[in-house]
Protein backbone atom coordinates (compact mmCIF):
# COMPACT_ATOMS: atom_id res chain seq x y z
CA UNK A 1 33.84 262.78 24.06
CA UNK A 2 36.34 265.49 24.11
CA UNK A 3 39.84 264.67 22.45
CA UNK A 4 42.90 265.68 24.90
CA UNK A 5 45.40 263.64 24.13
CA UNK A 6 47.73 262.29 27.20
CA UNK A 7 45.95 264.11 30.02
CA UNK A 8 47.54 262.53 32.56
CA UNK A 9 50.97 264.27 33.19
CA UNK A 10 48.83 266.94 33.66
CA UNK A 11 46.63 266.01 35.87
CA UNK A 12 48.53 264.51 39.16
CA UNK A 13 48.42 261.16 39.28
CA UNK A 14 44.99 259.28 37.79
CA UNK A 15 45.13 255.70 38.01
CA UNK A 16 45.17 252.81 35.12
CA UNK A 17 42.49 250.36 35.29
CA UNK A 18 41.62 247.57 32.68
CA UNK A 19 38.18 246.64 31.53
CA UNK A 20 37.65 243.91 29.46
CA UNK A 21 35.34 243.54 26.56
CA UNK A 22 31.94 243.65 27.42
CA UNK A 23 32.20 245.22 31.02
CA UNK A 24 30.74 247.93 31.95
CA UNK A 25 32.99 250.79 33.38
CA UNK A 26 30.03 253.24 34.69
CA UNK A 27 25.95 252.95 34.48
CA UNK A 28 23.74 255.61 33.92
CA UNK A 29 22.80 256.69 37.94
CA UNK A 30 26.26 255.87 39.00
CA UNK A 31 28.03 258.11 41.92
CA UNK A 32 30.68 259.80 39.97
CA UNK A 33 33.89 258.55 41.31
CA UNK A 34 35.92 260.15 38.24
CA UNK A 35 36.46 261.23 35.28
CA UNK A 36 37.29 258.83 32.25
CA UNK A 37 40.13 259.00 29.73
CA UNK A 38 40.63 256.24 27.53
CA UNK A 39 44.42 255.32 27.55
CA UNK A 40 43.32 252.35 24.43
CA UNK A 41 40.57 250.56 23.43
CA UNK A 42 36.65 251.34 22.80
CA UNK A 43 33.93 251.81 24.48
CA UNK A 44 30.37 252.50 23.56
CA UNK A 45 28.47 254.46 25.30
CA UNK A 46 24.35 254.53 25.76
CA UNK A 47 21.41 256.11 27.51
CA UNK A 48 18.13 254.02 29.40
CA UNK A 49 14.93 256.00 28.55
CA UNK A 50 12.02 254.98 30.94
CA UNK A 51 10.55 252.54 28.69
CA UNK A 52 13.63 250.26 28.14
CA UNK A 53 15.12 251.24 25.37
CA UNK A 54 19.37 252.39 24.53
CA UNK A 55 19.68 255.40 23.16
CA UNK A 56 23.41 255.64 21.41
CA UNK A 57 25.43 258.48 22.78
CA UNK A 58 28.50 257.33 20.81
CA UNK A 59 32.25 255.82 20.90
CA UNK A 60 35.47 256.53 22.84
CA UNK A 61 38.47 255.35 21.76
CA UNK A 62 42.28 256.41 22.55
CA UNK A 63 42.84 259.49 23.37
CA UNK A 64 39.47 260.55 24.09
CA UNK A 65 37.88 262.00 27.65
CA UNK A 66 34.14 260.51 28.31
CA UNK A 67 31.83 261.53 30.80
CA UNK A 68 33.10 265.19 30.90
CA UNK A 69 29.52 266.52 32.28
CA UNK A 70 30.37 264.17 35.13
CA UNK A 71 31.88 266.96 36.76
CA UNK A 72 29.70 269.12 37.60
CA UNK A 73 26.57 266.14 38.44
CA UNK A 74 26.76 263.99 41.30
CA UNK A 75 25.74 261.10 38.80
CA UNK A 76 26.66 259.56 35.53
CA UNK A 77 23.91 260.43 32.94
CA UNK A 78 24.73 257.71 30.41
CA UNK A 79 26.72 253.82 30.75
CA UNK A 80 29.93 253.08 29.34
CA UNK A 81 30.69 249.30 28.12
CA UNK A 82 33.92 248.23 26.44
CA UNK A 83 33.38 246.73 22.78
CA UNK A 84 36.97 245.39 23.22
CA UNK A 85 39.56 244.96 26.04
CA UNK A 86 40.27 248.66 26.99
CA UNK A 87 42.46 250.47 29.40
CA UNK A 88 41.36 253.89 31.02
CA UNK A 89 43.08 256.73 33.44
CA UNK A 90 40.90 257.26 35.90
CA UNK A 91 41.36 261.10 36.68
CA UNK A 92 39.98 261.63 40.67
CA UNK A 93 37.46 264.47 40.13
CA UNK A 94 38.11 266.86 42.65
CA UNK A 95 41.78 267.15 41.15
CA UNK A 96 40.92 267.33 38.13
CA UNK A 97 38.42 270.61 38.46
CA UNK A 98 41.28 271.58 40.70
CA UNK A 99 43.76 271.44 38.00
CA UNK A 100 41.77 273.06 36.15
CA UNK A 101 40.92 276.23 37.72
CA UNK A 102 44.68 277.04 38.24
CA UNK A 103 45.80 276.68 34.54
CA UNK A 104 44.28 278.67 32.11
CA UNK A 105 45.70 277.40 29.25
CA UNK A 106 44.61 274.08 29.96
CA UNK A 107 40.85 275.07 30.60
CA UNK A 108 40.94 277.01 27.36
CA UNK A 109 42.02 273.56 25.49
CA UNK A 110 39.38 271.82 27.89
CA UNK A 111 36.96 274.45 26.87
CA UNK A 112 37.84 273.79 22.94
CA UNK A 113 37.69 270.41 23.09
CA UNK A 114 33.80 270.62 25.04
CA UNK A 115 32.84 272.76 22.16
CA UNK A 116 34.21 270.80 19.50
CA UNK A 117 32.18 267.62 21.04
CA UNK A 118 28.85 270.10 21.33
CA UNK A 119 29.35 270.50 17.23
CA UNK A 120 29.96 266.64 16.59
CA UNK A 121 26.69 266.18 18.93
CA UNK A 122 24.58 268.41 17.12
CA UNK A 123 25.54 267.02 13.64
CA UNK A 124 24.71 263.59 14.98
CA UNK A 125 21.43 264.34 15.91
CA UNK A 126 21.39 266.10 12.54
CA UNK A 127 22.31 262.35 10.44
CA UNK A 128 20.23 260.33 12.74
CA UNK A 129 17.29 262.44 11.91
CA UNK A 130 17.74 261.32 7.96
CA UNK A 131 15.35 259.07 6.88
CA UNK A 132 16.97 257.43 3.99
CA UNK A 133 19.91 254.79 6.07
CA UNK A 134 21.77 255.27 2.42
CA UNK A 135 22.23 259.46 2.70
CA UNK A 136 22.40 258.75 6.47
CA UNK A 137 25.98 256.74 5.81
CA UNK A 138 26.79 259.25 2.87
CA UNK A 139 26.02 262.33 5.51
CA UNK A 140 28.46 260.48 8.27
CA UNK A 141 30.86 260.22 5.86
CA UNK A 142 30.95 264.19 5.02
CA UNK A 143 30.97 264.95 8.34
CA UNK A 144 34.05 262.75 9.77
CA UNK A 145 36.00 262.27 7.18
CA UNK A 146 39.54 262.30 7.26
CA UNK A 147 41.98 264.69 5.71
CA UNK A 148 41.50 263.64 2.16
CA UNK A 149 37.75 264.90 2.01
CA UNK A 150 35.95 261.66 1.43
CA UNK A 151 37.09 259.00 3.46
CA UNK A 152 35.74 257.66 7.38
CA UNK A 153 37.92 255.44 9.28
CA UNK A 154 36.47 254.16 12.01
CA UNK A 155 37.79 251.39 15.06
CA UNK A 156 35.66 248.17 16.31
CA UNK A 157 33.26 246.62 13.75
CA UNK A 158 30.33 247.74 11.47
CA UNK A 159 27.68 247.16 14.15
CA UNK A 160 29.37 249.78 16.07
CA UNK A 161 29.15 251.98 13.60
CA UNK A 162 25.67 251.26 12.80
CA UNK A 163 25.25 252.02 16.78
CA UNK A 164 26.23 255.20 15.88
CA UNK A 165 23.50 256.23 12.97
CA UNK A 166 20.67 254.80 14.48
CA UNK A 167 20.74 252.27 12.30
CA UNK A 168 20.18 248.28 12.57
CA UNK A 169 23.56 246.20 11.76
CA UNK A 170 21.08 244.61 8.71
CA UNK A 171 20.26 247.83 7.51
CA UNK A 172 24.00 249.38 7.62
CA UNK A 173 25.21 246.16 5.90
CA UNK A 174 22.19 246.28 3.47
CA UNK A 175 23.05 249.86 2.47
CA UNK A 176 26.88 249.63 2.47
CA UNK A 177 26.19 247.18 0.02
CA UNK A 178 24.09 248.52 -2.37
CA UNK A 179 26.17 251.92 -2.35
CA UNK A 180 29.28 249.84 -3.32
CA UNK A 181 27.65 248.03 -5.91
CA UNK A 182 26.38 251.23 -7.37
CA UNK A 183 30.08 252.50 -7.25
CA UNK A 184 28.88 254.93 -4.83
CA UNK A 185 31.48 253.92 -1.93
CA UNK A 186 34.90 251.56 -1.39
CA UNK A 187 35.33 250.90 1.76
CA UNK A 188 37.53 247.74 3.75
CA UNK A 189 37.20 246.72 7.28
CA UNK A 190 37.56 250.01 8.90
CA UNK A 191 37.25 252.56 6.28
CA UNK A 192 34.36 253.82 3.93
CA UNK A 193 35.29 256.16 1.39
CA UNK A 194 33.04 258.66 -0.86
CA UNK A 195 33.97 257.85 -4.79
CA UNK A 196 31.08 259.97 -5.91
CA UNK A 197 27.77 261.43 -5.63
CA UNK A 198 25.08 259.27 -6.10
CA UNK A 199 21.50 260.73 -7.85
CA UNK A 200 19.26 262.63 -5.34
C-alpha cells in the first residue's frame, strides 16, 4: 500500500463509494475496474493459495493507495475486505496511468511511494519469518514505530494486528501479555510501546 495522500484532485474525477464492514471491495481474480484509494476506514487485505488457506498481505487505512500492481494486470492478485465501515475513491484506471505519464513529478512521488511499500514488504516477510511470536512483536515494533523511536500505533483491533505477523489472535494476546508483565512493553488500545530490551 503506497501512501499518497489526497490523490484525487489530481487525478480527474474518481468516484466515492462506501463499503461497509465486512464487505469485500475486490477478490483475488477480479477484472480490474480501478484503482483503490482509501478516503477512511480499513481494510485488510489477503491472498487464496491453492490449498485454501489466507495468506496476509496487510492493512490500508486513510490515505493509503491498494492494489497499485493492478495497473499493469488485467486481474486483482489479492482480496480486499473492510474491518470497519470504509469509504474509498475509486480512481478509473486508464486515467489514472494517463495522468501519470504526463506529470513527472507525480510519477516520481508514485515511484517513491512503490518503493517505500517494496521496503515495508520485504521487512514483513523478514518479522514473519521469526520464530519466537515475542521478538516477532518486538521486531514490528522497531520497524514501524513512530517518531519517538519505540512506539507502534496501529488502527482496528489486536487481531488485525496479529493478521499482520502471522500470528494467531491467542498467541499475540498471550505474548503482549507476558512482555508487559515483564516490563518489556506499555501499550493501550492502539499503541504498543518499547520500554526496554528484554534478555536475548
Amino acid at each position: 500500500m503506497s501512501q499518497l495522500r489526497s490523490l484525487h484532485p489530481s487525478f480527474g474525477n474518481p468516484t466515492s463509494h462506501h463499503v461497509q464492514d465486512g464487505q469485500v471491495l475486490f477478490a483475488q481474480g477480479d477484472p480490474v475496474d480501478g484503482i483503490y484509494e482509501v478516503e477512511w476506514g480499513l481494510f485488510r487485505l489477503t491472498t487464496h493459495t491453492v490449498d485454501g488457506h489466507d495468506v496476509p498481505v496487510g492493512t490500508a487505512k486513510r490515505g493509503d493507495l491498494i492494489v497499485e500492481s493492478a495497473l499493469f494486470s488485467d486481474t486483482f492478485h489479492c482480496s480486499g475486505a473492510a474491518i470497519e465501515d470504509s469509504q474509498v475513491w475509486i480512481h478509473e484506471k486508464g486515467m489514472f496511468l494517463e495522468t501519470l505519464r504526463g506529470d513527472g513529478d507525480l510519477s516520481e512521488k508514485f515511484m517513491a511511494a512503490l518503493a517505500d511499500q517494496v521496503r515495508l514488504l520485504r521487512a514483513r516477510l523478514e518479522i514473519c519469518n521469526i520464530r519466537s511470536a515475542r521478538k516477532r512483536v518486538i521486531q514490528h515494533v522497531l520497524t514501524n514505530h513512530d517518531v519517538d523511536g519505540r512506539t507502534l500505533h496501529f488502527e482496528g483491533y489486536l487481531k488485525d494486528l496479529a493478521f499482520d505477523l502471522g500470528l494467531t489472535h491467542e498467541t499475540l494476546y498471550r505474548t503482549l501479555g507476558k512482555l508487559e508483565k515483564e516490563g518489556v512493553i506499555e501499550r493501550t488500545p492502539h499503541s504498543i510501546t518499547l520500554k526496554k530490551m528484554p534478555p536475548a
